[in-house]
Protein backbone atom coordinates (compact mmCIF):
# COMPACT_ATOMS: atom_id res chain seq x y z
CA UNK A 1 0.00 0.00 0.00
CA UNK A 2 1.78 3.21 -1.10
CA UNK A 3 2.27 5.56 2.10
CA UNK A 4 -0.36 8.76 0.87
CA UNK A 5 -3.08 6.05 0.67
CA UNK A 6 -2.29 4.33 4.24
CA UNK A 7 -2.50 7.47 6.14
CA UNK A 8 -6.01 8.02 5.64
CA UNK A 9 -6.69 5.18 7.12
CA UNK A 10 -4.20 5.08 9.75
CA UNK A 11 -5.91 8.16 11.00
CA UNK A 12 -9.29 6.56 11.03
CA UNK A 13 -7.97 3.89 13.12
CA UNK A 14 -6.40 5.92 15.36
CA UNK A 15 -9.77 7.81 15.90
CA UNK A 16 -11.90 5.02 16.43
CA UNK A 17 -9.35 3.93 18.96
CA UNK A 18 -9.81 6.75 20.77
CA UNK A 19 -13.30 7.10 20.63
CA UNK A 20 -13.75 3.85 21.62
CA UNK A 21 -11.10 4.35 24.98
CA UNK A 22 -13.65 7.51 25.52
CA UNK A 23 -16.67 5.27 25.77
CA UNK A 24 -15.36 1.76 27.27
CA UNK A 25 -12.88 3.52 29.65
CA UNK A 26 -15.44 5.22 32.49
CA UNK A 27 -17.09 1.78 32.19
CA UNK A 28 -13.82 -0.34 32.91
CA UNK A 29 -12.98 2.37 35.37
CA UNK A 30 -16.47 1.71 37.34
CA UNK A 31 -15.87 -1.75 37.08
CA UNK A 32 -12.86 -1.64 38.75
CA UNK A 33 -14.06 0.97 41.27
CA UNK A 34 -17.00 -1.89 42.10
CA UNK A 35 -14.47 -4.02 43.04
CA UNK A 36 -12.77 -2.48 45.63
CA UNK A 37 -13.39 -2.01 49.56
CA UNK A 38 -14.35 1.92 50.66
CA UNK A 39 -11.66 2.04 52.49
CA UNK A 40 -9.20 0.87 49.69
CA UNK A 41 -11.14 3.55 47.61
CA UNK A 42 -10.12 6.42 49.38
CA UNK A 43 -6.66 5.50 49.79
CA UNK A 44 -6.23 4.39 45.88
CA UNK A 45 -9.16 5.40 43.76
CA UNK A 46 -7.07 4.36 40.38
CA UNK A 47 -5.36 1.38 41.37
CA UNK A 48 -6.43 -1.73 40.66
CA UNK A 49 -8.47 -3.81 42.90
CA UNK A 50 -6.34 -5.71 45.90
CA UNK A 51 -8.18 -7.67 47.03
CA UNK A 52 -11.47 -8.05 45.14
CA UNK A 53 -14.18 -7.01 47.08
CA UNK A 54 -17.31 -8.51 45.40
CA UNK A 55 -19.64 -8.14 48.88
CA UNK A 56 -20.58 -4.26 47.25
CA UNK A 57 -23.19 -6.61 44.90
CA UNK A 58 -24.26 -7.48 47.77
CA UNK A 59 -24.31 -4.18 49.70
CA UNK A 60 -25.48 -2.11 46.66
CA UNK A 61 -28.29 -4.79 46.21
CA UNK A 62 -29.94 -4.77 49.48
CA UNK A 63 -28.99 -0.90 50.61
CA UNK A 64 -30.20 0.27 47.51
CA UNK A 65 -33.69 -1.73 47.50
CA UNK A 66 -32.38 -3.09 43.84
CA UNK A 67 -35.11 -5.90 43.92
CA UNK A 68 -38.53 -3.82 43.99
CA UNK A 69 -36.69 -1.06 42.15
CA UNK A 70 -36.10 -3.75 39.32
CA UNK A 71 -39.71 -4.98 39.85
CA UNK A 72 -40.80 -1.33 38.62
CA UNK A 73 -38.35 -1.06 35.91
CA UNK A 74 -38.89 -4.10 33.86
CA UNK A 75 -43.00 -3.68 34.38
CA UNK A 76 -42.06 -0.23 33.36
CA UNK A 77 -39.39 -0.85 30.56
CA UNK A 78 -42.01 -3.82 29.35
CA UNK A 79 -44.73 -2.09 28.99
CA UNK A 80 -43.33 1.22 27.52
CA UNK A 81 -41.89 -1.10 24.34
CA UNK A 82 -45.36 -3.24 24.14
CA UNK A 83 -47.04 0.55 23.87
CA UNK A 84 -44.17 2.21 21.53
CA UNK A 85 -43.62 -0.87 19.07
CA UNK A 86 -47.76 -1.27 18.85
CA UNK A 87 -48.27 2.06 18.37
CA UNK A 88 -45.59 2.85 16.01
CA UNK A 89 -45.48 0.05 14.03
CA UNK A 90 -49.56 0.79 13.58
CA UNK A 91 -48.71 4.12 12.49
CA UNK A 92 -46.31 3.96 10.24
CA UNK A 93 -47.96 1.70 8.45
CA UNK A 94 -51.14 4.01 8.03
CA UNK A 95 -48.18 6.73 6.66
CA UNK A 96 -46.56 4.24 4.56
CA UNK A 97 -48.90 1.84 3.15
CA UNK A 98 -51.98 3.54 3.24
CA UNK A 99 -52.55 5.72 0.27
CA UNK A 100 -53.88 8.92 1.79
CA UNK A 101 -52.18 11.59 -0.79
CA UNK A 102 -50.51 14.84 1.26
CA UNK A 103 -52.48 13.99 4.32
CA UNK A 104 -49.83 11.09 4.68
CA UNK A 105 -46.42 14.03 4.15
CA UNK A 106 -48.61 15.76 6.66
CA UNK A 107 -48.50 13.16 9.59
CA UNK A 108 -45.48 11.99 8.96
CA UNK A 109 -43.75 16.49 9.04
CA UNK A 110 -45.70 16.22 12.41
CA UNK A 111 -43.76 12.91 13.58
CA UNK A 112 -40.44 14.34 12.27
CA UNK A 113 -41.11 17.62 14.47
CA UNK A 114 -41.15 15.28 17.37
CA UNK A 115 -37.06 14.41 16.84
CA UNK A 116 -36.35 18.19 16.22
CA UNK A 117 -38.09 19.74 19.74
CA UNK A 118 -36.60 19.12 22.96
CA UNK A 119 -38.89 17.19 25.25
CA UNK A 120 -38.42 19.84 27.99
CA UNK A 121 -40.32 22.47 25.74
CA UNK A 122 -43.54 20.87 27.13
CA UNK A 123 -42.54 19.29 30.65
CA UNK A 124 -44.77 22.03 32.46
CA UNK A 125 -47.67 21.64 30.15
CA UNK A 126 -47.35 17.84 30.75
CA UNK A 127 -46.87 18.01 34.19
CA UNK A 128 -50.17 19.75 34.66
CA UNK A 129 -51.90 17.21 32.26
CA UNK A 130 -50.82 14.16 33.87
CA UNK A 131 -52.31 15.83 37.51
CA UNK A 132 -55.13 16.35 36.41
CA UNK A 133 -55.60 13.01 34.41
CA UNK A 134 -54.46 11.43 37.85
CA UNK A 135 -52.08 9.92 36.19
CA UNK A 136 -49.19 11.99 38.43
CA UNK A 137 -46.68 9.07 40.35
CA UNK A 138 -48.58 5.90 38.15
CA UNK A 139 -46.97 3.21 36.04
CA UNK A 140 -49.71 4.08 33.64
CA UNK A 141 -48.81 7.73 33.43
CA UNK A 142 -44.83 7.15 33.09
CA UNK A 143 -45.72 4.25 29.99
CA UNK A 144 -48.08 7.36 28.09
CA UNK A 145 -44.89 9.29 28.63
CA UNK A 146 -42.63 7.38 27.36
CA UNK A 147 -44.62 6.51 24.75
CA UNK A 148 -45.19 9.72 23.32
CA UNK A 149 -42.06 10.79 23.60
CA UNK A 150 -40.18 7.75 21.68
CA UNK A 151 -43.24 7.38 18.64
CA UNK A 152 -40.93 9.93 16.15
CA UNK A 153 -38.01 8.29 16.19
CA UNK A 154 -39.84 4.54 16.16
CA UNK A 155 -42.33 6.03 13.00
CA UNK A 156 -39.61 7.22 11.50
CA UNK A 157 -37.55 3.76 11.45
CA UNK A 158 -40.62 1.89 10.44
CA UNK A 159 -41.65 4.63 7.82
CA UNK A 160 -38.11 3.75 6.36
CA UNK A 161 -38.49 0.19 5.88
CA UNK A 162 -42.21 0.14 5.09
CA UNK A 163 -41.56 2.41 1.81
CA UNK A 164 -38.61 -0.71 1.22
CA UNK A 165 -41.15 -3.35 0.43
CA UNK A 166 -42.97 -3.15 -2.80
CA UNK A 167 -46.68 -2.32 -2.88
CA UNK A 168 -47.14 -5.33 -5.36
CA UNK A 169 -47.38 -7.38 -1.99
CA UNK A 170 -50.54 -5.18 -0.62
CA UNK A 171 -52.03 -4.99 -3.97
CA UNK A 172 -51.92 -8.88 -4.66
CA UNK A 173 -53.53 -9.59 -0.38
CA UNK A 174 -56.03 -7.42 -1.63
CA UNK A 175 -56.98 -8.99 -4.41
CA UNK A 176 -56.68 -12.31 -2.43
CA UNK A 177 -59.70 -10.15 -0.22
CA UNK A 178 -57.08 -9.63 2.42
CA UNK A 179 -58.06 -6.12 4.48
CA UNK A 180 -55.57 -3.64 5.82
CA UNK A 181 -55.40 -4.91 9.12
CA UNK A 182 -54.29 -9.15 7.39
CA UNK A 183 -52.12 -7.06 4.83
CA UNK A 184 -50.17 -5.75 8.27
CA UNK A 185 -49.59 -8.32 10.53
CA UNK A 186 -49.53 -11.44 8.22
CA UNK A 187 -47.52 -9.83 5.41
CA UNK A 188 -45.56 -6.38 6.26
CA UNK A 189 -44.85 -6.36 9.70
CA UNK A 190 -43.44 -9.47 9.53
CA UNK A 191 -40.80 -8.46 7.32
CA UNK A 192 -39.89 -5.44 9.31
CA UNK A 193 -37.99 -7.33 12.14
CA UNK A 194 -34.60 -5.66 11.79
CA UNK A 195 -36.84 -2.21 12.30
CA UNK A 196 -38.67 -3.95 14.96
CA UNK A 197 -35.40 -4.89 16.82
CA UNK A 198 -33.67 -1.61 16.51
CA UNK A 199 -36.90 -0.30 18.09
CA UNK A 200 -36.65 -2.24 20.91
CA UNK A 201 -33.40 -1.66 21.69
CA UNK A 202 -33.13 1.86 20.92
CA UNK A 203 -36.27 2.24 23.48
CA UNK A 204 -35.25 -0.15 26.08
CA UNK A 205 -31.86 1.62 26.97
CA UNK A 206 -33.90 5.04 26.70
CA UNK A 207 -36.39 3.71 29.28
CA UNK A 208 -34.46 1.60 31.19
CA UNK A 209 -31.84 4.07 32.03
CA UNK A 210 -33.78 6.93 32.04
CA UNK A 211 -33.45 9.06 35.46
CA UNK A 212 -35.25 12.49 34.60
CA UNK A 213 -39.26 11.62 33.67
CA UNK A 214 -39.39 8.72 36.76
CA UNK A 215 -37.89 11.67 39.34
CA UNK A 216 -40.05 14.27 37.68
CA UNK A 217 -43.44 12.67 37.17
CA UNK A 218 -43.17 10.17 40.41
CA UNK A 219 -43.22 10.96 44.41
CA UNK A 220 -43.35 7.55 45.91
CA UNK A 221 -40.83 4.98 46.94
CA UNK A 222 -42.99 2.78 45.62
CA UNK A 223 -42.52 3.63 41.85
CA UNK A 224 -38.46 3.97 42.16
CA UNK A 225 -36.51 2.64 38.89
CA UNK A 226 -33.29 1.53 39.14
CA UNK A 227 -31.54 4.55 38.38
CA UNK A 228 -33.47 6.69 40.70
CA UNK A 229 -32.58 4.31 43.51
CA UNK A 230 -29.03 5.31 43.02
CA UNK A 231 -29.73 8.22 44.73
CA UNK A 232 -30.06 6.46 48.01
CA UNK A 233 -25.96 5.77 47.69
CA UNK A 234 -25.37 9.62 47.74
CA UNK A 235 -25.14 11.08 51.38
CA UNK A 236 -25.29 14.69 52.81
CA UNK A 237 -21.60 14.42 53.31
CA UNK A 238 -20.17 11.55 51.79
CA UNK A 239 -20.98 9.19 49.02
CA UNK A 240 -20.18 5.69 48.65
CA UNK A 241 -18.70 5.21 45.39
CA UNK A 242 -18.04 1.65 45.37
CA UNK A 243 -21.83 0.32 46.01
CA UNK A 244 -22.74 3.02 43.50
CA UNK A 245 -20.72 1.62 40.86
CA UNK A 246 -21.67 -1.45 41.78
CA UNK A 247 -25.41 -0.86 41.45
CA UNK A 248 -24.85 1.33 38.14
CA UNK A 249 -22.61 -2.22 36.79
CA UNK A 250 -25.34 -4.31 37.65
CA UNK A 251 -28.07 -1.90 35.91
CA UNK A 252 -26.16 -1.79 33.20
CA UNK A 253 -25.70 -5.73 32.43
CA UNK A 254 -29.12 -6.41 30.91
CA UNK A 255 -28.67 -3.97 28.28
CA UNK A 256 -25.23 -4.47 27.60
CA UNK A 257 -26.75 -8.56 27.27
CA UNK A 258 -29.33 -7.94 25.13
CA UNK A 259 -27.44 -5.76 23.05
CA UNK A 260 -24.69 -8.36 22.20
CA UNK A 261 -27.67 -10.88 21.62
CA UNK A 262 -29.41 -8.79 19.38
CA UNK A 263 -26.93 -6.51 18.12
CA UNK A 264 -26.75 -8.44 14.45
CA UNK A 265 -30.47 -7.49 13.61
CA UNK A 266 -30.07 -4.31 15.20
CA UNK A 267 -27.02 -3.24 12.53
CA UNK A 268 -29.20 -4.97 9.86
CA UNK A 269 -31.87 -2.54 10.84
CA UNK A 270 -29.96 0.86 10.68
CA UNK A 271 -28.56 0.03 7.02
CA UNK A 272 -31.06 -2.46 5.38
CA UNK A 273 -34.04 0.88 5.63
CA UNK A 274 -31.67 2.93 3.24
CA UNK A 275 -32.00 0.46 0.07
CA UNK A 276 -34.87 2.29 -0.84
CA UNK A 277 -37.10 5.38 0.23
């Protein structure tokens, strides 16, 4: 390779490298950090572990009430992506697949205003709607949240791949007397499952790690997600880092899981939308 075509990519290398030490190294470094003593923290906060102190699982797990905080976030985290993938797989198809003329462009402008405003613009607004729905500090009223607040970004991804698949398909079900609701779930969704799986994950981590709407939009103990239990590691005057990196490790593993299991489908689903559309 002649030396004004390697450095090009020499240089990209060396970028990714470092972009990938930016990301991975906090998370080694809290790994680590989980794995000492408190004591051997504040003597040595960057040296390695000696000796491994695993009992801050154990610690962060029962101080921080992990097991009914969990409780709330998967019921939470389940239910948001059974609301979000229903929804928005429903409507995308109606902007998609149903020929509606401009009215389609139309809904589909208002979805992509939904990625371009902050979702603190209407936090106050909200916050009065949800008390007087009584939906303030519910499961019910955190899911509607959630789900209105992740249905651009999941029409958008579906509204990609649905304009992949040739309208010969719908025309021929329809002939067949298929309706639209057979045409969806029999023939198109089912070929969306790289969109579908990006969805999910893309939705899950937002959910599952989200700290902002549950302290916002929830008052009871009762209703605490994993990363708002976190909080109960931080003291007036001291804070103990080791069970908090332990707790933030251990809220961290079923993402980091599920995104290795599914992360195949979920690269197929961020390229395979642009072949067409």
């Amino acid at each position: 390779m002649k030396p004004h075509k390697s450095m090009p990519l020499i240089l990209s290398y060396l970028l990714l490298i470092i972009a990938a030490l930016i990301i991975i190294g906090p998370l080694i470094i809290m790994m680590l950090i989980s794995l000492k003593s408190h004591t051997d923290f504040l003597k040595t906060p960057l040296a390695l572990p000696h000796p491994i102190f695993m009992k801050n699982y154990l610690l962060a797990w029962i101080n921080g009430e992990m097991l009914s905080n969990a409780g709330n976030s998967v019921l939470l985290t389940g239910g948001s992506i059974v609301a979000i993938i229903s929804t928005g797989a429903l409507g995308a198809f109606a902007v998609a697949r149903i020929r509606i003329g401009r009215l389609a462009k139309l809904i589909f402008a208002f979805f992509i205003a939904g990625l371009i405003l902050p979702g603190q613009v209407g936090l106050i607004p909200l916050f009065m709607q949800m008390q007087k729905m009584g939906l303030y500090n519910t499961q019910i009223g955190l899911i509607l949240i959630y789900t209105s607040q992740s249905l651009p970004i999941t029409v958008f991804i579906f509204t990609k791949f649905y304009n992949s698949i040739p309208f010969e398909l719908d025309e021929s079900a329809k002939m067949d007397g298929a309706g639209s609701w057979t045409i969806f779930y029999r023939i198109i969704f089912p070929l969306v499952l790289p969109a579908t799986v990006t969805n999910i994950i893309f939705n899950m981590i937002g959910v599952w790690n989200d700290f902002f709407t549950p302290l916002i939009f929830t008052s009871d103990a009762s209703h605490r997600t994993l990363p708002l239990g976190l909080v109960a590691f931080k003291g007036q005057f001291s804070t103990d880092w080791p069970q908090l990196f332990a707790a933030s490790t251990m809220i961290a593993i079923p993402v980091l899981v599920l995104y290795i299991i599914l992360q195949r489908f979920m690269i197929d689903g961020l390229t395979a939308g642009a072949v067409k559309g």
